[in-house]
Structure formats: C-alpha cells, structure tokens
C-alpha atoms as a PDB file:
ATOM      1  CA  UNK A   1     119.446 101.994 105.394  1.00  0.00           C
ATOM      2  CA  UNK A   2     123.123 102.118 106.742  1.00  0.00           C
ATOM      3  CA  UNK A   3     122.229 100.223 109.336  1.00  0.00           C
ATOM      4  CA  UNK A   4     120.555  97.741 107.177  1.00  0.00           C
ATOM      5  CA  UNK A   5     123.101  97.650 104.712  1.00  0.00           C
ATOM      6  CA  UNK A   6     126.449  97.303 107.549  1.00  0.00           C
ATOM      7  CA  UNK A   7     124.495  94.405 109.369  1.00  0.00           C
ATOM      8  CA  UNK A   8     123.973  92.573 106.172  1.00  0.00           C
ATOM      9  CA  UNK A   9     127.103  92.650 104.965  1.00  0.00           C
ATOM     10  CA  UNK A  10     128.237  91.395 108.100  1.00  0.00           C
ATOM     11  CA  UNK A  11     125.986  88.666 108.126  1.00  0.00           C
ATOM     12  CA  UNK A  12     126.891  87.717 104.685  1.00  0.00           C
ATOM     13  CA  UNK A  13     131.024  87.899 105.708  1.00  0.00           C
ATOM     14  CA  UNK A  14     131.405  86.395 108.626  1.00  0.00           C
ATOM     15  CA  UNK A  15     129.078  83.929 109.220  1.00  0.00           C
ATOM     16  CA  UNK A  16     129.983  81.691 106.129  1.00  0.00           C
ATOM     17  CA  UNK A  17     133.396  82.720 107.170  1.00  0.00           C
ATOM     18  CA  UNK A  18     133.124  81.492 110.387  1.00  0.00           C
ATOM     19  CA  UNK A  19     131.636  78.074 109.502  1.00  0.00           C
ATOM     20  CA  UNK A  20     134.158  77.476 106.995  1.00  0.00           C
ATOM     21  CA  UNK A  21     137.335  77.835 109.309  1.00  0.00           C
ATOM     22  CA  UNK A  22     135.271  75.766 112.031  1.00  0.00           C
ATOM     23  CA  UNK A  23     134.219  72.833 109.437  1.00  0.00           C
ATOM     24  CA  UNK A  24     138.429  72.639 108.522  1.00  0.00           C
ATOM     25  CA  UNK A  25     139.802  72.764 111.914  1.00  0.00           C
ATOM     26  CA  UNK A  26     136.942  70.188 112.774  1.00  0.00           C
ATOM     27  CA  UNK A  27     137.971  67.910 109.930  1.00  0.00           C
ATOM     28  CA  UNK A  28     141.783  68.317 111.060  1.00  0.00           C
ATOM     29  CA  UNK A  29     140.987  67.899 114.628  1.00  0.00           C
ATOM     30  CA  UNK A  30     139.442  64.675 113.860  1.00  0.00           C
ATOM     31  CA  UNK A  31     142.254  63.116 112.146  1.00  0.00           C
ATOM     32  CA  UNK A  32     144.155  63.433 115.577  1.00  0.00           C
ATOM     33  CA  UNK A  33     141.911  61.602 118.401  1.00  0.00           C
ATOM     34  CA  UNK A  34     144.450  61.736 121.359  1.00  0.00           C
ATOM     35  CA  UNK A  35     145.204  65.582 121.538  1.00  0.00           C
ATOM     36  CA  UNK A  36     141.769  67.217 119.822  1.00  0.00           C
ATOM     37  CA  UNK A  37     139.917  67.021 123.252  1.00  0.00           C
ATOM     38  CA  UNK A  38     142.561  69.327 124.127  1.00  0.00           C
ATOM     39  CA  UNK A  39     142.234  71.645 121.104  1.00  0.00           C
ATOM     40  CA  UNK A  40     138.845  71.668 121.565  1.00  0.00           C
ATOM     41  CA  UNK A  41     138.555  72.883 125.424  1.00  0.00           C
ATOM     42  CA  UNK A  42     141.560  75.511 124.158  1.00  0.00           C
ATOM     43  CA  UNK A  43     139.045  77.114 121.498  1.00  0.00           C
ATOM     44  CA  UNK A  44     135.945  77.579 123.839  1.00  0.00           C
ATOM     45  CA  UNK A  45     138.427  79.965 126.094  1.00  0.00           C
ATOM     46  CA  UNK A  46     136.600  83.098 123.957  1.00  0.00           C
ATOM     47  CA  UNK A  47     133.782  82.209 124.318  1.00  0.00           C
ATOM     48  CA  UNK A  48     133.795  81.623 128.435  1.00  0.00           C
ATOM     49  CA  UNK A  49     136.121  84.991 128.802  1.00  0.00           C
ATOM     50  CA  UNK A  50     134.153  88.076 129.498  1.00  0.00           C
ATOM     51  CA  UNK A  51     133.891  90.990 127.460  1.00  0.00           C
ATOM     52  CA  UNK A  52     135.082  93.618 129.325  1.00  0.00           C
ATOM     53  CA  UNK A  53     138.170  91.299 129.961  1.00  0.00           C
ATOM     54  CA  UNK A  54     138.577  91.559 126.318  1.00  0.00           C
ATOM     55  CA  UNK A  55     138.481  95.341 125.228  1.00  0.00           C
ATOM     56  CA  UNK A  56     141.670  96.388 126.639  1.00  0.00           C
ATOM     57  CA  UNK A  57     143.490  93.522 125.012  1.00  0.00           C
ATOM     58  CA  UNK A  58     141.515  94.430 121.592  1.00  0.00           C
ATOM     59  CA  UNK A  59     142.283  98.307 121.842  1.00  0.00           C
ATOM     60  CA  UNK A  60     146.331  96.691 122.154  1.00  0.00           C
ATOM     61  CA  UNK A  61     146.039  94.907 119.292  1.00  0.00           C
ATOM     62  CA  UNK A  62     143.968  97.093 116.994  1.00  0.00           C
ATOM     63  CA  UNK A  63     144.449 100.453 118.080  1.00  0.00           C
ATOM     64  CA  UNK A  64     146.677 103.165 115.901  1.00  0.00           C
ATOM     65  CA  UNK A  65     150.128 101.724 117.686  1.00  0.00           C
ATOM     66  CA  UNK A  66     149.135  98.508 118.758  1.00  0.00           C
ATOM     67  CA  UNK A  67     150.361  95.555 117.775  1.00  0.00           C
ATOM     68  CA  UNK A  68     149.173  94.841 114.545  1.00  0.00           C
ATOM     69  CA  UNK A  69     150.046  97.997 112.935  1.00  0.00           C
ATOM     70  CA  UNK A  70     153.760  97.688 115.035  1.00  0.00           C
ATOM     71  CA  UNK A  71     154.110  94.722 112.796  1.00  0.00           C
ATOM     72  CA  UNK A  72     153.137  96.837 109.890  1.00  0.00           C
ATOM     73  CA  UNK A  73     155.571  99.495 110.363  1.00  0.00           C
ATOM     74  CA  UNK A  74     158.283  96.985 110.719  1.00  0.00           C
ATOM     75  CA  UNK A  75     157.448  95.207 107.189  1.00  0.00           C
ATOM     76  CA  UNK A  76     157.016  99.038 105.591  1.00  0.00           C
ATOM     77  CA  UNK A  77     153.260  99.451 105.623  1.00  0.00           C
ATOM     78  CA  UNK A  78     151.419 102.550 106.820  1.00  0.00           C
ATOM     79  CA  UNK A  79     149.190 102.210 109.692  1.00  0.00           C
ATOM     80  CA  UNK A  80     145.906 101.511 109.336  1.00  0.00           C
ATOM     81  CA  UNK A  81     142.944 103.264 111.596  1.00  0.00           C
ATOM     82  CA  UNK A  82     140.736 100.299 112.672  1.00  0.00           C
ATOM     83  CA  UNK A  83     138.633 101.762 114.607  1.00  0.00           C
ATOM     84  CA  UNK A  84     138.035 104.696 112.323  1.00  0.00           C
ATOM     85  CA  UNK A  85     138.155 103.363 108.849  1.00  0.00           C
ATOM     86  CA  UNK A  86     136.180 100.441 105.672  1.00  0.00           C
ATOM     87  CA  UNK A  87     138.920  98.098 108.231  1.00  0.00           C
ATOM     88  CA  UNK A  88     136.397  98.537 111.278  1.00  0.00           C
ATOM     89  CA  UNK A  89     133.964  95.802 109.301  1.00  0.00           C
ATOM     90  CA  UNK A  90     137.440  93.946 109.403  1.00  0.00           C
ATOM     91  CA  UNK A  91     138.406  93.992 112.889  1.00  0.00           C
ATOM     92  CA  UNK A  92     135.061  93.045 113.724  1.00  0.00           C
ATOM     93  CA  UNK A  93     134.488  89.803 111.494  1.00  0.00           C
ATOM     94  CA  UNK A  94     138.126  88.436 113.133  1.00  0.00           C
ATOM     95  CA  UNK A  95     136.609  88.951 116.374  1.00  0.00           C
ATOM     96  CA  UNK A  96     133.383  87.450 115.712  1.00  0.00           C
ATOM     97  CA  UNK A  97     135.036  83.979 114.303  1.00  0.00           C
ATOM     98  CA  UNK A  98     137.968  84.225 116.772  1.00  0.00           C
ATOM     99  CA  UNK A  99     135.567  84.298 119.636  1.00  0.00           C
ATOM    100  CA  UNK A 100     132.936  81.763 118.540  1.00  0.00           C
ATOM    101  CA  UNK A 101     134.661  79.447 116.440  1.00  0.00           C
ATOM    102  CA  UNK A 102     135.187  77.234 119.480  1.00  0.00           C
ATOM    103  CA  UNK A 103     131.803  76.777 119.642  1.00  0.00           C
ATOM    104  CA  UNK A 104     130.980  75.931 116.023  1.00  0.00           C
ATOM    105  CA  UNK A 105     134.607  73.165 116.112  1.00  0.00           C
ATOM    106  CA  UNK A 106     132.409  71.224 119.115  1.00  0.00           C
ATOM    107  CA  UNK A 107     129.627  71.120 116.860  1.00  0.00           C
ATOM    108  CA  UNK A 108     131.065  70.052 113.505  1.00  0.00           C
ATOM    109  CA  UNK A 109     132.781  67.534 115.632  1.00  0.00           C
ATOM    110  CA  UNK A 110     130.147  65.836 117.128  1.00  0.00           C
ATOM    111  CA  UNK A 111     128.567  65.921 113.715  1.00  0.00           C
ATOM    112  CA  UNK A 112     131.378  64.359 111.883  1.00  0.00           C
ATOM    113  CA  UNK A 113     131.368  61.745 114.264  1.00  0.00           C
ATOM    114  CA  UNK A 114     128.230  60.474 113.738  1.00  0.00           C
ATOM    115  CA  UNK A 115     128.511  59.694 110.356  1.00  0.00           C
ATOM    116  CA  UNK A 116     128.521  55.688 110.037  1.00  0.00           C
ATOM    117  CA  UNK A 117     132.337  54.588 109.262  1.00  0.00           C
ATOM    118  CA  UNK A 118     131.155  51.972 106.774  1.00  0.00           C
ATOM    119  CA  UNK A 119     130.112  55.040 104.309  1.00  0.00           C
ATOM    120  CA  UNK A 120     134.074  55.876 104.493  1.00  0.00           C
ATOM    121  CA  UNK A 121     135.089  52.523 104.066  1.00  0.00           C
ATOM    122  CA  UNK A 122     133.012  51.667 100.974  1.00  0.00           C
ATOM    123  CA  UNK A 123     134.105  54.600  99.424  1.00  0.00           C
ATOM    124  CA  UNK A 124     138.025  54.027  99.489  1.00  0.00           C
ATOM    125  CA  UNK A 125     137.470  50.359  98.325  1.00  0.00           C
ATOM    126  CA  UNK A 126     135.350  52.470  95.631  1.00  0.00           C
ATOM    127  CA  UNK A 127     138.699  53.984  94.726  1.00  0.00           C
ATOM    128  CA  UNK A 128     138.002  57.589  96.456  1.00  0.00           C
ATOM    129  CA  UNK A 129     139.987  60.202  97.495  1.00  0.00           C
ATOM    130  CA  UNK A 130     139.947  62.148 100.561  1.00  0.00           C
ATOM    131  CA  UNK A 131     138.337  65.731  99.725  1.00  0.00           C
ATOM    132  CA  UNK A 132     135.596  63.688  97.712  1.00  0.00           C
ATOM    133  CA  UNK A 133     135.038  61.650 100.775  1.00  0.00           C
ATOM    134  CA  UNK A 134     134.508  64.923 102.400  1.00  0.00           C
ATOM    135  CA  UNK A 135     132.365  65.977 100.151  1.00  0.00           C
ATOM    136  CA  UNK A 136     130.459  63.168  98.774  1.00  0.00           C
ATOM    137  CA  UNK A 137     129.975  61.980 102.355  1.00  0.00           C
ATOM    138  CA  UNK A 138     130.497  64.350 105.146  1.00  0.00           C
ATOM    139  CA  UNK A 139     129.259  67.390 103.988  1.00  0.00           C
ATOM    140  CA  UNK A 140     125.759  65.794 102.794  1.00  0.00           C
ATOM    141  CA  UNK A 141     125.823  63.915 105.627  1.00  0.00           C
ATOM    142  CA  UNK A 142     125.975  66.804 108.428  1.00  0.00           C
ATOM    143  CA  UNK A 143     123.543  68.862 106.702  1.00  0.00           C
ATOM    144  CA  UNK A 144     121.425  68.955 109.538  1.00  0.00           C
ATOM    145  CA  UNK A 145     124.389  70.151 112.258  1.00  0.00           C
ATOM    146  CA  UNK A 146     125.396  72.559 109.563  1.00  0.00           C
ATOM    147  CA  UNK A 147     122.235  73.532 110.000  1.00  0.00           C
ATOM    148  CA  UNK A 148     122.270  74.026 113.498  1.00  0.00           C
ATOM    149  CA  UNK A 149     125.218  75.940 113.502  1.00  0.00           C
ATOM    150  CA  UNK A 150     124.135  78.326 111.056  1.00  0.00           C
ATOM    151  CA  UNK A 151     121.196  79.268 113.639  1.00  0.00           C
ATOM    152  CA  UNK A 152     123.150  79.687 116.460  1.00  0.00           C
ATOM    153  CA  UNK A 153     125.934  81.816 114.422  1.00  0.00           C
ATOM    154  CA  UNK A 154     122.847  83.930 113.188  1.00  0.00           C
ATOM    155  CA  UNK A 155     121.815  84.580 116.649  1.00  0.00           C
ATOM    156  CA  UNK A 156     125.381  85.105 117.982  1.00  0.00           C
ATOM    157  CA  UNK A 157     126.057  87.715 115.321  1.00  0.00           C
ATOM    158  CA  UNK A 158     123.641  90.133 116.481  1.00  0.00           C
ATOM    159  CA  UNK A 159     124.811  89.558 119.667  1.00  0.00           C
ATOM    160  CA  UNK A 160     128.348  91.324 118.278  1.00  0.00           C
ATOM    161  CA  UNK A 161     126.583  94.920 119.171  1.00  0.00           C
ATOM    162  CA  UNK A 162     128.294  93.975 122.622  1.00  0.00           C
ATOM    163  CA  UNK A 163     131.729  94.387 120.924  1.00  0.00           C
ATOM    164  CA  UNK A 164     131.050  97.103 118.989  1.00  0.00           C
ATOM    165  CA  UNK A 165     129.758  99.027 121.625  1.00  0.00           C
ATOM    166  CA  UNK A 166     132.437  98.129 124.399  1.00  0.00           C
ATOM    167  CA  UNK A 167     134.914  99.423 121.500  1.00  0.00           C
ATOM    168  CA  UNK A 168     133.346 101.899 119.951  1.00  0.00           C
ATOM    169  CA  UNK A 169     130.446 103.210 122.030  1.00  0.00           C
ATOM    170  CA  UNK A 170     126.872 104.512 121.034  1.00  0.00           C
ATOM    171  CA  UNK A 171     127.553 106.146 117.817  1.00  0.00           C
ATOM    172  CA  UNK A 172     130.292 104.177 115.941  1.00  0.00           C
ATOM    173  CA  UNK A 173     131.974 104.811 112.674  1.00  0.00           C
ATOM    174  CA  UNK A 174     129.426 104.317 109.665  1.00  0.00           C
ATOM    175  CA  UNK A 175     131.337 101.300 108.851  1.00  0.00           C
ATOM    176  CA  UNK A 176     130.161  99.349 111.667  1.00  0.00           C
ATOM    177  CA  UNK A 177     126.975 100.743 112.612  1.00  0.00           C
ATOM    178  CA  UNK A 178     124.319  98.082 112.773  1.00  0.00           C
ATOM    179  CA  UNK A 179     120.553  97.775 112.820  1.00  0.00           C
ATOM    180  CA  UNK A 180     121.197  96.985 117.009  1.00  0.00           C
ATOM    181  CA  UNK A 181     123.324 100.358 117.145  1.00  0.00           C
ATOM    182  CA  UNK A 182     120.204 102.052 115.426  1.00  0.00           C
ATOM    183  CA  UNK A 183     117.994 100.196 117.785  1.00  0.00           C
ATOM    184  CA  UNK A 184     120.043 101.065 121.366  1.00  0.00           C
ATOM    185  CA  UNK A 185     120.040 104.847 120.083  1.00  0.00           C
ATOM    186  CA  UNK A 186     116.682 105.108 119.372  1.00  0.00           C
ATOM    187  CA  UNK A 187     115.732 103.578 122.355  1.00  0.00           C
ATOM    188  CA  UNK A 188     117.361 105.659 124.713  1.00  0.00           C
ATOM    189  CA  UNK A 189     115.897 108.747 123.072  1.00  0.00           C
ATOM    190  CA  UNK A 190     112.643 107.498 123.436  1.00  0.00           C
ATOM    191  CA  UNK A 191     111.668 107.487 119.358  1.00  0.00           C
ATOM    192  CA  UNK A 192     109.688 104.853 119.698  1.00  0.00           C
ATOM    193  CA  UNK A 193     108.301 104.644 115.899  1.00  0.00           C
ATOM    194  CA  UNK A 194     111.490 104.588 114.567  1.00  0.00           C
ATOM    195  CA  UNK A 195     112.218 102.007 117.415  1.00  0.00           C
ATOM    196  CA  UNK A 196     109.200  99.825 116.339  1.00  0.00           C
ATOM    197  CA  UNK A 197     109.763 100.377 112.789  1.00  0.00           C
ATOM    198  CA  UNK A 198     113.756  98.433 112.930  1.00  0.00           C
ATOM    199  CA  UNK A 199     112.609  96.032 115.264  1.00  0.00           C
ATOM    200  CA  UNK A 200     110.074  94.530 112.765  1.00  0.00           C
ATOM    201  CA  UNK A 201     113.188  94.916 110.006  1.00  0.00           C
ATOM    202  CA  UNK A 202     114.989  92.925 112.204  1.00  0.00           C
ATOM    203  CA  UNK A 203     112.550  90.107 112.518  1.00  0.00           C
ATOM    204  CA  UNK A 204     111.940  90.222 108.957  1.00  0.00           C
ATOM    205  CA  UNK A 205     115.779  89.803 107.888  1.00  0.00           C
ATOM    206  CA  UNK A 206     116.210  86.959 110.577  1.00  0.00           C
ATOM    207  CA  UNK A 207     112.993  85.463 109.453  1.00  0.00           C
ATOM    208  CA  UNK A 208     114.212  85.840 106.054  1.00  0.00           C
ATOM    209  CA  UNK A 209     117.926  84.404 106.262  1.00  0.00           C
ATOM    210  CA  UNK A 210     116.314  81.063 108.251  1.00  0.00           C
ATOM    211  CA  UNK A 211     113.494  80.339 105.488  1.00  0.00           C
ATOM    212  CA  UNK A 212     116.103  80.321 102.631  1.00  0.00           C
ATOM    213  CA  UNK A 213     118.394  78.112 104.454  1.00  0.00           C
ATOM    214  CA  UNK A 214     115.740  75.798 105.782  1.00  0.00           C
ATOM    215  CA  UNK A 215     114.953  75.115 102.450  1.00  0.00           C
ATOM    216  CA  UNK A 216     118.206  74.494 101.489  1.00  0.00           C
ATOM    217  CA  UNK A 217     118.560  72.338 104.571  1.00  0.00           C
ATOM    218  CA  UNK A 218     114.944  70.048 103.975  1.00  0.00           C
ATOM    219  CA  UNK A 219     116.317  70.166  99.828  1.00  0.00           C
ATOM    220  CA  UNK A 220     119.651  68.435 100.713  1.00  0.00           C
ATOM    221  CA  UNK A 221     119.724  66.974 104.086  1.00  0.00           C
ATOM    222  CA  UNK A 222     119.797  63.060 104.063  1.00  0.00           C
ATOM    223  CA  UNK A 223     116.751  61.573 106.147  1.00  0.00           C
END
C-alpha cells in the first residue's frame, strides 16, 4: 500500500506539474521565433545526458551541505535532509520536470503551431484578449498533443525508479518508495506472488489513469 500510495501521489504531482511549466514556456517560446530553436535544443540537454552523469551533480545539490541547503544557511534556514525526509517526494518531482520538460516544450510547440492563424485573427477583431485566446483557442485546440504528452509523461514517470535508485538504492526512504522499488525487491528475492500480484496493480493503475483521460480527450478534443 506504501508503494501504491508514494507512486500515486507522484503521478498526481508531477505530471500535471510538468505539463503545466512545459505548456508556459511553450507559449513564451513561441512569441520569440528567432532564438526559441535555440531554447528548445538547450532544454532536451536532460534528457540526452546520462544518468550516472547526473547523480554526483544531484548528491551536490541536494545532499545535507550541498548547495541548496548552503543557500539556506546563508538566508537563516535549517537544513533540510532530502534524501532522508516528506522533501525526498520533493527532490524527486524537480528532477522529473527538470529532466523531461524539454521533451514536453518540443511537443506543445509543434502543437501550438498547427493551430490555423485565422482562429487568432478573428478573435482579436472579436475584441479578445490574450489569455482567452489561449484558452478559448489553443488549449481546445491541442487537446489531442496534450494528449500525447500526457502518455508519454505517464510512461516516463515510472521510468523515475532509475533516479531513485541511482540516489537512493534498493530500499529507499518510505517517502519515495514506489510500486517499481516494490517490484525490483521482490524480484531479486525471488517472491514471485507478491511479484505477480504488483505487476497486475501496475497495469491496472496505468490502464486506469489512460481511460479517464481518453475520455476526457474524445469529450473535448476538436475533430
């Protein structure tokens, strides 16, 4: 049930989390043509990097006198144990959107940019303003990439038990111990009935999270 409980909340957190800080830097990125190619290429950098690359700079910035809690100090707050604390959910949400928001900018891009510029310009003669073009017209409108994205952020966030394992190894605080941490440990102690028994919990939960939002994607998308 922790297992259960820690990867759901997760899923809950960061994913939304994630596409909401992609959709806004997409929107931003495409007010400026000339330099968001750049941007762009910039953000995929976490994604292409490899893990292992990764955990030392992590454990720098998150461990008990890294970086982050340096700057606490400084301003007057005590440190705080990421790696050993409720702030381990935390430290792993910022480095599941800093590492795959890249991806999810490209998308929401390309998205954006497919929506027909007359729809824009009818609505400003129309009298609108700019957050109800966005979301009168560009949110309904991408439906289907949000869509997309969603999927592929559900399948990269149980890909995360690579990070939590490089940084915390098999048996992690109970803070971040998911259903794939419960999976790895009962599969190399050969229990394979409990090992059966979270797999099909797995599938169910994934099975569940993509019928709700395909029918909130067929409910709203625009054919």
């Amino acid at each position: 049930m922790l297992a259960l409980k820690n990867t759901s909340i997760f899923t809950v957190v960061a994913i939304p989390l994630l596409m909401v800080i992609s959709f806004l830097i997409a929107l931003f990125l495409n007010s400026f043509n000339k330099i968001s190619s750049f941007f762009r290429s910039a953000l995929l950098i976490p994604v292409v990097v490899p893990i292992a690359s990764l955990v030392c700079v992590w454990q720098l910035v998150f461990d008990d006198y890294g970086a982050i809690n340096g700057l606490l100090n400084l301003l007057g707050f005590s440190t705080v144990e990421f790696f050993n604390s409720e702030w381990s959910m935390v430290m792993i949400v910022f480095i599941y959107v800093w590492k795959y928001c890249g991806f999810c900018v490209i998308l929401f891009t390309a998205g954006i940019a497919n929506v027909s510029q007359s729809l824009y310009e009818s609505a400003r003669l129309d009298g609108a303003k700019a957050h109800q073009l966005v979301t009168k017209i560009t949110i309904p409108m991408i439906v289907p990439t949000t869509f997309f994205v969603f999927l592929m952020e559900l399948i990269y966030s149980f890909k995360i038990f690579r990070e939590v394992f490089a940084l915390f190894g098999d048996y992690p605080n109970t803070n971040v111990y998911f259903l794939q941490n419960f999976i790895n440990n009962n599969y190399y102690n050969l229990n394979y009935p409990r090992l059966s028994a979270a797999s099909i919990v797995l599938s169910l939960f994934i099975i569940i999270v993509l019928f709700i939002f395909f029918c909130f994607e067929r409910k709203h998308s625009y054919s």
